[in-house]
Protein backbone atom coordinates (compact mmCIF):
# COMPACT_ATOMS: atom_id res chain seq x y z
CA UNK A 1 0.00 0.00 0.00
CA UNK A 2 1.59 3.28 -0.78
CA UNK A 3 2.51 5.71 2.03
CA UNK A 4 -0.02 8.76 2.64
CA UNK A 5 2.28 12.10 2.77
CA UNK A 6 1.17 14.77 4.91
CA UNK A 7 -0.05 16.96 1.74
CA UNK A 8 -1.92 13.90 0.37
CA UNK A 9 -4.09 13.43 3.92
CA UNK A 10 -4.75 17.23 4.05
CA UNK A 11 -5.93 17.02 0.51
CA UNK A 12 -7.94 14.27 1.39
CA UNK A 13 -9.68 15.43 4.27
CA UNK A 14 -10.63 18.82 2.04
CA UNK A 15 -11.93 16.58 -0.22
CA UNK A 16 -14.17 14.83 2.26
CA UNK A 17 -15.23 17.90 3.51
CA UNK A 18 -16.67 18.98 0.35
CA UNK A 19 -18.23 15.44 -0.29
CA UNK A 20 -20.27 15.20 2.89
CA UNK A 21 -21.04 18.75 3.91
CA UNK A 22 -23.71 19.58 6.66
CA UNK A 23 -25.17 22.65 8.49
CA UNK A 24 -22.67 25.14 9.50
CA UNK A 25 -21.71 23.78 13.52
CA UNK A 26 -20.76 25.92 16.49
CA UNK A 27 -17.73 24.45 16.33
CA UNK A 28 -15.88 24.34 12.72
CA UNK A 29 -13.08 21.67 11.96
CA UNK A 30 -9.59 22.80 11.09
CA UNK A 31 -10.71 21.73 7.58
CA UNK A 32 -14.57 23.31 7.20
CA UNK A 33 -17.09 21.63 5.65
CA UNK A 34 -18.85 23.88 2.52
CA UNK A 35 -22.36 25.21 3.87
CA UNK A 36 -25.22 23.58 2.64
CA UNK A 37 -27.04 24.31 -0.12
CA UNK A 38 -30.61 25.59 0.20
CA UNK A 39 -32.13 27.29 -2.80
CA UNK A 40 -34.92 29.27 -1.79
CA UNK A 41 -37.78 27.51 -2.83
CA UNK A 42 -36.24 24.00 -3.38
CA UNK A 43 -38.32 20.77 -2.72
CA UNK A 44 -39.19 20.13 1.01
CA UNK A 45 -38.86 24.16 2.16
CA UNK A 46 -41.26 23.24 5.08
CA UNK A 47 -40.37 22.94 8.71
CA UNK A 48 -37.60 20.51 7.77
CA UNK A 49 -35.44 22.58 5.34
CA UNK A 50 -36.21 25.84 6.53
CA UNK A 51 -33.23 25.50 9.26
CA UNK A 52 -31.16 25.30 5.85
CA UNK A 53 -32.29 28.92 4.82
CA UNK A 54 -31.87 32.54 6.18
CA UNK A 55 -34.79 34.95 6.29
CA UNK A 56 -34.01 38.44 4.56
CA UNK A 57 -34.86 40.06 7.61
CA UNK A 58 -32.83 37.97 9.46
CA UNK A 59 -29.62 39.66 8.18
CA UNK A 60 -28.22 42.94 8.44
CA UNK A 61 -26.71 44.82 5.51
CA UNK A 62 -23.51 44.00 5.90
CA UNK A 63 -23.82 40.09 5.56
CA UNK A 64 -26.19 40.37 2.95
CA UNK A 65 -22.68 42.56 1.62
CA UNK A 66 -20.12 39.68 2.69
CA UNK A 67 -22.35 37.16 1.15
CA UNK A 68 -22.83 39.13 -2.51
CA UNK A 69 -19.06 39.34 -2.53
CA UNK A 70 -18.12 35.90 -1.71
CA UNK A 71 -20.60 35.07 -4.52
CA UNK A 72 -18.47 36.64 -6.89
CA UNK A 73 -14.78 35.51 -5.24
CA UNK A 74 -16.42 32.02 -5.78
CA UNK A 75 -17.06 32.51 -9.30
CA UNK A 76 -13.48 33.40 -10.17
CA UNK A 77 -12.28 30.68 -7.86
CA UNK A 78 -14.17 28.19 -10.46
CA UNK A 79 -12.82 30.54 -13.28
CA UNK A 80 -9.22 29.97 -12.22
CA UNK A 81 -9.13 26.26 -11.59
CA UNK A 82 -11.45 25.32 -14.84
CA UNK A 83 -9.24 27.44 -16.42
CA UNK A 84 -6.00 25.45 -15.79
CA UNK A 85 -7.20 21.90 -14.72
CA UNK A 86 -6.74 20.54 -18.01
CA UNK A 87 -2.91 21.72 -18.37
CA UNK A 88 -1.80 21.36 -14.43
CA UNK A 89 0.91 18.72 -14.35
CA UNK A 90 1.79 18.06 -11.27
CA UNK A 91 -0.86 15.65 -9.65
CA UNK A 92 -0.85 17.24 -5.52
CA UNK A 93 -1.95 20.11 -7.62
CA UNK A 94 -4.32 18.98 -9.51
CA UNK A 95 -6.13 17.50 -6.75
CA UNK A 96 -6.11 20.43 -4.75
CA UNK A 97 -7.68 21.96 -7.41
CA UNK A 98 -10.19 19.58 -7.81
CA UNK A 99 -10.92 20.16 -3.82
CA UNK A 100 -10.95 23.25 -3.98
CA UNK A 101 -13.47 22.99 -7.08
CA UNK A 102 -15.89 21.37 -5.17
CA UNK A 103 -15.73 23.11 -2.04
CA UNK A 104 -16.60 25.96 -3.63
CA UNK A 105 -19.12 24.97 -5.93
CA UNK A 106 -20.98 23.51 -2.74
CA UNK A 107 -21.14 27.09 -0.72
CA UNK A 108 -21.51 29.28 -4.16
CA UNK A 109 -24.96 27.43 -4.13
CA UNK A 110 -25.26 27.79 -0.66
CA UNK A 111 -24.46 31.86 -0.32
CA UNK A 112 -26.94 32.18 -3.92
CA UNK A 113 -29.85 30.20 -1.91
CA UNK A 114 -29.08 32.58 1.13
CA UNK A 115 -28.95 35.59 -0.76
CA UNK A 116 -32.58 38.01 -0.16
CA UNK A 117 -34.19 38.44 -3.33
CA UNK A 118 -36.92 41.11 -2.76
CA UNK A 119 -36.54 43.56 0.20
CA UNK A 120 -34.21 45.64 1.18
CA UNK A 121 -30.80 43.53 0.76
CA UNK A 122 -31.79 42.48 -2.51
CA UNK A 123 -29.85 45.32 -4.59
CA UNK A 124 -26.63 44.54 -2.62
CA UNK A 125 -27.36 40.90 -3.49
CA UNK A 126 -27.74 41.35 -7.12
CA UNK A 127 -24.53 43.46 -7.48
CA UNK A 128 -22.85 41.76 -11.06
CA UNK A 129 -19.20 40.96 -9.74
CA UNK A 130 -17.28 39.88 -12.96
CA UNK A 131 -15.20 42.34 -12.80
CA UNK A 132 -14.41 40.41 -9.07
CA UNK A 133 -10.79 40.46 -8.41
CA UNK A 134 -7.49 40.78 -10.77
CA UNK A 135 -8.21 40.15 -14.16
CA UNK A 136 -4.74 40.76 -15.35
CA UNK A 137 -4.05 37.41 -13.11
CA UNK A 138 -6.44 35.37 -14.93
CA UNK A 139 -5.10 36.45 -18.42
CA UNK A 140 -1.67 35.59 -16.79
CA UNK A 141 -2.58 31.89 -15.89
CA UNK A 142 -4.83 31.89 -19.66
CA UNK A 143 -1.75 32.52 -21.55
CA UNK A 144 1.10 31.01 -19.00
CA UNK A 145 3.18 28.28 -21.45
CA UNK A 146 2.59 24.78 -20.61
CA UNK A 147 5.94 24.95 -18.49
CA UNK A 148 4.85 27.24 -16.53
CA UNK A 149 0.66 26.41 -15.35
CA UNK A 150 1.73 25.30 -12.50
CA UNK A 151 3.77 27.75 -11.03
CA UNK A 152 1.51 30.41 -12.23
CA UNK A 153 -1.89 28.59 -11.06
CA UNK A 154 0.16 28.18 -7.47
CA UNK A 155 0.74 32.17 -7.35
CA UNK A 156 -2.90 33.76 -8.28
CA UNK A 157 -4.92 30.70 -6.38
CA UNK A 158 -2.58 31.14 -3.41
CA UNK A 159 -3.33 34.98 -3.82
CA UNK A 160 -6.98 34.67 -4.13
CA UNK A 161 -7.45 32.75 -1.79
CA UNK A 162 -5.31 34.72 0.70
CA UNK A 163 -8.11 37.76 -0.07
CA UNK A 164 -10.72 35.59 0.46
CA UNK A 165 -9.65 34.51 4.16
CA UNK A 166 -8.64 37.86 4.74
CA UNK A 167 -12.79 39.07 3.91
CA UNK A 168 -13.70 36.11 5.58
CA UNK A 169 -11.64 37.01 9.00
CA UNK A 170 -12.68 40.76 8.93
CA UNK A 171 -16.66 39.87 8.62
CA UNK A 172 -16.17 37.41 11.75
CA UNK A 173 -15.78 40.69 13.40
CA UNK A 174 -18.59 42.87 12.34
CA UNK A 175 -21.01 40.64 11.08
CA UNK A 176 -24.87 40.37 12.36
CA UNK A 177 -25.89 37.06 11.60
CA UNK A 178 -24.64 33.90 13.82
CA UNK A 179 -24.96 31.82 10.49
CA UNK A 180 -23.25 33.68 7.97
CA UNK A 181 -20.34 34.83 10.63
CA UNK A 182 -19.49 30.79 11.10
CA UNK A 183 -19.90 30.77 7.25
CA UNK A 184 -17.31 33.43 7.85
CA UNK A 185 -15.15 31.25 9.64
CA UNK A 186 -14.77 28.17 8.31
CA UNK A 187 -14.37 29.95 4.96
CA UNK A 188 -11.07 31.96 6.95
CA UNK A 189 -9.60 28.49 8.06
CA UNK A 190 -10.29 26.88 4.70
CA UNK A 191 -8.63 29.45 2.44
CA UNK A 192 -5.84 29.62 4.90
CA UNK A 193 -5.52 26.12 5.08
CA UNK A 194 -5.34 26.22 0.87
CA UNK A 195 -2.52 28.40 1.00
CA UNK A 196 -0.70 26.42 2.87
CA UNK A 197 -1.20 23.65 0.81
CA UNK A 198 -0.56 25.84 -2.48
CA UNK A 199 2.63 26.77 -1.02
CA UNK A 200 3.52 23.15 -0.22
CA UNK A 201 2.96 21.81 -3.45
CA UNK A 202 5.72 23.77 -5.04
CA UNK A 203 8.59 21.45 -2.80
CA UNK A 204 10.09 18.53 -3.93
């Protein structure tokens, strides 16, 4: 059998986390699960999934703010790892990127089903963000040579990322909402964790 290496079990475990994610807990693993997803308006909304959702008026501004912009981090997350999956070489990378694929698919659907859609948040929550984060990064890794993918996929994930726990750290601090603050959390730790993982994928 061969041996597990460090990297490989913390790749593993982010995996898992993104294969059997539950409701957001009190007390978040090292390596957080994704939050549910809960579409407003998806089958079984009645007493039973409606712990899964967050009432409008349940949230203040500035989570309905924190969720609209992770929305749009997420997207170019998925941009930047469909983007170079196909070309990455090394195989540790590639599987973080898969991870991180599916981790982030998982909450994107989450934060969307969260998201108000008529009341006062709802502007906020229906801000366009494709201009989100540093396009001239993305056109980097889109015309990187073949030699170089993984290098370059390493530095702008690692530096996404990095923005995303930092966003994710300050709104543990000013948020309103118990939910979306732990949301807040685990997304910190995860990211965090990532770039550690980026970073360790780059040594022999």
């Amino acid at each position: 059998m061969p041996r597990r290496t460090p990297l490989a079990s913390l790749v593993a475990a982010l995996l898992l986390t993104g294969a059997c994610a539950g409701p957001p807990t009190s007390s978040p693993s090292a390596l957080p699960q994704p939050a549910p997803a809960s579409p407003a308006g998806s089958a079984g909304a009645g007493s039973a999934g409606a712990g899964s959702a967050i009432e409008a008026d349940a949230m203040s501004g500035i989570d309905v703010v924190f969720l609209s912009t992770m929305v749009g981090h997420s997207e170019r997350t998925l941009q930047i790892v469909r983007l170079a999956r196909d070309r990455v070489r090394d195989d540790a990378l590639r599987t973080l990127a898969a991870a991180v694929e599916a981790t982030e698919a998982d909450e994107l659907a989450a934060m969307r089903g969260w998201l108000p859609t008529t009341g006062p948040g709802a502007s906020a929550a229906a801000h366009h963000h494709d201009g989100h984060g540093d396009d001239a990064a993305l056109d980097r890794l889109r015309t990187a040579p073949d030699a170089d993918v993984d290098r370059v996929l390493r530095d702008v994930l690692a530096d996404h990322q990095r923005s995303a726990a930092d966003l994710a750290r300050s709104h543990v601090g000013v948020g309103r909402n118990e939910r979306v603050r732990d949301l807040a959390r685990r997304i910190e730790q995860s990211r965090t964790a990532e770039v550690e993982l980026l970073r360790g994928t780059g040594t022999p």
